[in-house]
C-alpha atoms as a PDB file:
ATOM      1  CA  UNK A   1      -4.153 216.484 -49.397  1.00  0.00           C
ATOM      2  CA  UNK A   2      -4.285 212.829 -49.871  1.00  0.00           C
ATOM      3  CA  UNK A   3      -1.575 211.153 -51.195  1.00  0.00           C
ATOM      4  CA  UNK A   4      -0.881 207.972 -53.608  1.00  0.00           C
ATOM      5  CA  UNK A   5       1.815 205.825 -52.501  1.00  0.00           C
ATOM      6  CA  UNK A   6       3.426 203.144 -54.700  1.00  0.00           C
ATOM      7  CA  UNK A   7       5.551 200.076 -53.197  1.00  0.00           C
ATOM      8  CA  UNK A   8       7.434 199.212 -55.813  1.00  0.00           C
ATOM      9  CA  UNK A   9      10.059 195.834 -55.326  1.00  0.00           C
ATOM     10  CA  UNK A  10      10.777 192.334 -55.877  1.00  0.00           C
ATOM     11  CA  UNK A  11       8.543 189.828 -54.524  1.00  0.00           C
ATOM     12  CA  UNK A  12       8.771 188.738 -50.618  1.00  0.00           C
ATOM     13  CA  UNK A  13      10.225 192.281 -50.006  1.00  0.00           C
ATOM     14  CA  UNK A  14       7.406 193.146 -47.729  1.00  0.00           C
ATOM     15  CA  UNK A  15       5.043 195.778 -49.649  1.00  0.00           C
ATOM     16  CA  UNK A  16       1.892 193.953 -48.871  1.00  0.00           C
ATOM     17  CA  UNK A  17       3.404 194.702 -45.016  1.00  0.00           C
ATOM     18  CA  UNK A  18       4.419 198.075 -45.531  1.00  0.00           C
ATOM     19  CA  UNK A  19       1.021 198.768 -46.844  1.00  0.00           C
ATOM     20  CA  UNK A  20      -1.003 196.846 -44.684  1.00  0.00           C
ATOM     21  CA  UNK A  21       1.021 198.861 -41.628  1.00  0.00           C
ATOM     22  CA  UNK A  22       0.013 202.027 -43.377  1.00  0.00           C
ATOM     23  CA  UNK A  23      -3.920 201.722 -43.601  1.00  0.00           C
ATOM     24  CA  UNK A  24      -4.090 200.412 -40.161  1.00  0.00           C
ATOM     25  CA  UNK A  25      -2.959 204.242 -39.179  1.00  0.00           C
ATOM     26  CA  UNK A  26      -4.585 206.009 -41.311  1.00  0.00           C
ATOM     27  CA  UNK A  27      -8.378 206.925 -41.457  1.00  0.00           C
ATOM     28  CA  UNK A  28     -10.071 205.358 -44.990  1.00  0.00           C
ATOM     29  CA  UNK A  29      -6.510 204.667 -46.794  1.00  0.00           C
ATOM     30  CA  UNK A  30      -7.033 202.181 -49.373  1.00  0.00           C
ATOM     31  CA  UNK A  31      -4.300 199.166 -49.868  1.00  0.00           C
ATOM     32  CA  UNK A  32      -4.625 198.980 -53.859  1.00  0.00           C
ATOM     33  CA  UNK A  33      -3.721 195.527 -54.592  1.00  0.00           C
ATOM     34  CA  UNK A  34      -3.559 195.031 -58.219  1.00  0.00           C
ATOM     35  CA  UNK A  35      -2.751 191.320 -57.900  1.00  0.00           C
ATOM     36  CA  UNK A  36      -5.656 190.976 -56.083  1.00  0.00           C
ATOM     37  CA  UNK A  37      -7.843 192.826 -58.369  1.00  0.00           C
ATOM     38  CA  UNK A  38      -6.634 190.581 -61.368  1.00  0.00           C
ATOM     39  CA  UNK A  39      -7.268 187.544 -59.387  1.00  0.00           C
ATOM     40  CA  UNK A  40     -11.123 188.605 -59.453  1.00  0.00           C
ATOM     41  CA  UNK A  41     -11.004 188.533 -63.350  1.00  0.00           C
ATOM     42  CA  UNK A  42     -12.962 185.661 -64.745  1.00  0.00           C
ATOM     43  CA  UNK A  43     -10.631 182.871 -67.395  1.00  0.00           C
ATOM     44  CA  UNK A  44      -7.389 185.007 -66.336  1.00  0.00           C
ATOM     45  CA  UNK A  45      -4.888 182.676 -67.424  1.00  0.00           C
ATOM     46  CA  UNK A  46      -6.060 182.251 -71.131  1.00  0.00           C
ATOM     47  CA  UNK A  47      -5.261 185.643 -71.272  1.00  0.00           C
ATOM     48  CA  UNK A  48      -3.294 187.277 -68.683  1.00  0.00           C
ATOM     49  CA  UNK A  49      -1.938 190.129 -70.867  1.00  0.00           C
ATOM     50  CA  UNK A  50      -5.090 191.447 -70.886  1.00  0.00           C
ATOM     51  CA  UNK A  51      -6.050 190.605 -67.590  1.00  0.00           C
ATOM     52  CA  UNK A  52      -3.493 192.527 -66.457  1.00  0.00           C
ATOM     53  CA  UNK A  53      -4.214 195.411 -68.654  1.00  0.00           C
ATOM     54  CA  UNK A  54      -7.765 195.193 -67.012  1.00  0.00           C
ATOM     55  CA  UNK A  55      -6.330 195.205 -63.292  1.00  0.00           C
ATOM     56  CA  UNK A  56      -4.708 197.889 -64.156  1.00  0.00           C
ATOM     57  CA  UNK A  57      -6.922 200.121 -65.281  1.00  0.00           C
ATOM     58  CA  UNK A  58      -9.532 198.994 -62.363  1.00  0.00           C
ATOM     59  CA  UNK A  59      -6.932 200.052 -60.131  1.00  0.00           C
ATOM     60  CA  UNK A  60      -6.216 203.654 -61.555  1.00  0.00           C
ATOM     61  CA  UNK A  61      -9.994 204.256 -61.618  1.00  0.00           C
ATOM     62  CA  UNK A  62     -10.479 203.078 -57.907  1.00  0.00           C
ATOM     63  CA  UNK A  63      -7.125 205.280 -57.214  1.00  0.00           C
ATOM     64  CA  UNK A  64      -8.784 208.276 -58.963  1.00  0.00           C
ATOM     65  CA  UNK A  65     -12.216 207.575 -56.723  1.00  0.00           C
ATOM     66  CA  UNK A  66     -10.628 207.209 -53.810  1.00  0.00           C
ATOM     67  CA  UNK A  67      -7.975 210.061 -54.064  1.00  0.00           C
ATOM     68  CA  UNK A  68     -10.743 212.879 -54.835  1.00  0.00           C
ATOM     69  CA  UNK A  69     -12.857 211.265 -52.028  1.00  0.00           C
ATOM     70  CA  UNK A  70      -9.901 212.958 -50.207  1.00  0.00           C
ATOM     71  CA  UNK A  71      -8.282 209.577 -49.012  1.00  0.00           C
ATOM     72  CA  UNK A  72      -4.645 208.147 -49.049  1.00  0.00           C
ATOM     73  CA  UNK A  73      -3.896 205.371 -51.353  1.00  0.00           C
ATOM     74  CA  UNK A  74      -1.303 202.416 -51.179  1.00  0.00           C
ATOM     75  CA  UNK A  75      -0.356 200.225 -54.193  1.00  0.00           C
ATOM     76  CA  UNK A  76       1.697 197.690 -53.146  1.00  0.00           C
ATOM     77  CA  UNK A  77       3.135 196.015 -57.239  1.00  0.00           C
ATOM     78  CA  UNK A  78       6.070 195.323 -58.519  1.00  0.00           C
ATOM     79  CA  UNK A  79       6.560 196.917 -61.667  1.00  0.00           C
ATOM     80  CA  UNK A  80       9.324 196.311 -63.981  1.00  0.00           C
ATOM     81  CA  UNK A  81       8.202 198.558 -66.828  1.00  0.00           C
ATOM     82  CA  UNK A  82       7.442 202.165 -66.252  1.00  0.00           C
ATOM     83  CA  UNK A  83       3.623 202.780 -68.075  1.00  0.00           C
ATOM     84  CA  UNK A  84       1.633 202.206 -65.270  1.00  0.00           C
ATOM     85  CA  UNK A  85       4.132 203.799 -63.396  1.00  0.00           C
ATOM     86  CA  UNK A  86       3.758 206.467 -65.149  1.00  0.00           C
ATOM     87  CA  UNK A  87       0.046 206.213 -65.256  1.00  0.00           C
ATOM     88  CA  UNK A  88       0.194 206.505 -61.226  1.00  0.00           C
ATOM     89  CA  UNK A  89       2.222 209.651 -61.230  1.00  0.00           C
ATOM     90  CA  UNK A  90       0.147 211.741 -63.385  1.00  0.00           C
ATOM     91  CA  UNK A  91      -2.854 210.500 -61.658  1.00  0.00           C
ATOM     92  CA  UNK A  92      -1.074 212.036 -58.263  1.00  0.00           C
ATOM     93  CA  UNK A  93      -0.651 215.143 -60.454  1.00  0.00           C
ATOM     94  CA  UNK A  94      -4.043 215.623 -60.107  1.00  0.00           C
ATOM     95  CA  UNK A  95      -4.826 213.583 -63.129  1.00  0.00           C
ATOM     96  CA  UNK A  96      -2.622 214.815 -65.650  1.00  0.00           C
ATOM     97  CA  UNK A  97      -0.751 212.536 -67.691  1.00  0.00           C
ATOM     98  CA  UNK A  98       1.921 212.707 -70.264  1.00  0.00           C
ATOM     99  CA  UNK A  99       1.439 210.477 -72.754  1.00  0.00           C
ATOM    100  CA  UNK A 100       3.787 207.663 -73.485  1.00  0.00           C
ATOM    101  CA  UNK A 101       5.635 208.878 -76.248  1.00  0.00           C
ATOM    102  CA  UNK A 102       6.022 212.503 -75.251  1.00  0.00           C
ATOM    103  CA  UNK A 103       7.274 211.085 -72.361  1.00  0.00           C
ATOM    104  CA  UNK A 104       9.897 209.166 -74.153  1.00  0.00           C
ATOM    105  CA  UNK A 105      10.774 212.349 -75.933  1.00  0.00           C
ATOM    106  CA  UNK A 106      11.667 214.503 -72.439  1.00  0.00           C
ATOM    107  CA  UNK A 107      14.320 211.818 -71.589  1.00  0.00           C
ATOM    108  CA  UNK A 108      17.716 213.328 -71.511  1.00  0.00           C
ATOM    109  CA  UNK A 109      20.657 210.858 -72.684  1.00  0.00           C
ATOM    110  CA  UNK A 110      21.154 209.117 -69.355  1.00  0.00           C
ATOM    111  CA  UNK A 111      17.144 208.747 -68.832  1.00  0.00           C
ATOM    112  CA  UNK A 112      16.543 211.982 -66.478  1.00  0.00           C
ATOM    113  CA  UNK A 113      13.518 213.958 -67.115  1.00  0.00           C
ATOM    114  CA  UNK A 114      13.631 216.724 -69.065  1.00  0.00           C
ATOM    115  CA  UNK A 115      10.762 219.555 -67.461  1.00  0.00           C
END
């Protein structure tokens, strides 16, 4: 079963590293950078909202590819707010996805998951 594996820290913490170390051992994994992608996006800085929006969504669709081609994939982002995060874990669910405000609504008082 291939698996999606996200690096999440602060800048300089070595996830670029940690994924780079990964896909050199293992057959066809893919090291997802969405910086990267976003850097490929044409007039990025008079918009970079929306750049990222677009980087991000590139990335989950080249995730989704790559996971049902039955190979591993690394994202190696930090991410501060949780929707692509959450994005990412229903797309390792096998594509399902809560949406963001039912999501919202299974958080208990201290922010655990309610399932």
């Amino acid at each position: 079963m291939p698996r999606l594996i996200l690096l999440n820290g602060p800048p300089a913490c070595g996830k670029s590293t940690l994924a780079g170390r990964y896909v050199d051992e293992h057959l066809l994994a893919l090291n997802l950078d969405v910086d990267r992608l976003r850097n490929l996006i044409g007039r990025r800085r008079d918009d970079p909202r929306a750049a990222g929006r677009l980087a991000r969504g590139v990335a989950l669709a080249a995730a989704r590819t790559h996971l049902a081609s039955g190979h591993d994939v690394v994202i190696p982002q930090f991410l501060g707010r949780t929707p692509f995060i959450e994005q990412l874990e229903g797309l390792a669910r096998g594509g399902r996805h809560v949406p963001r405000d039912r999501a919202a609504r299974q958080q208990g008082e201290h922010g655990e998951a309610l399932r």
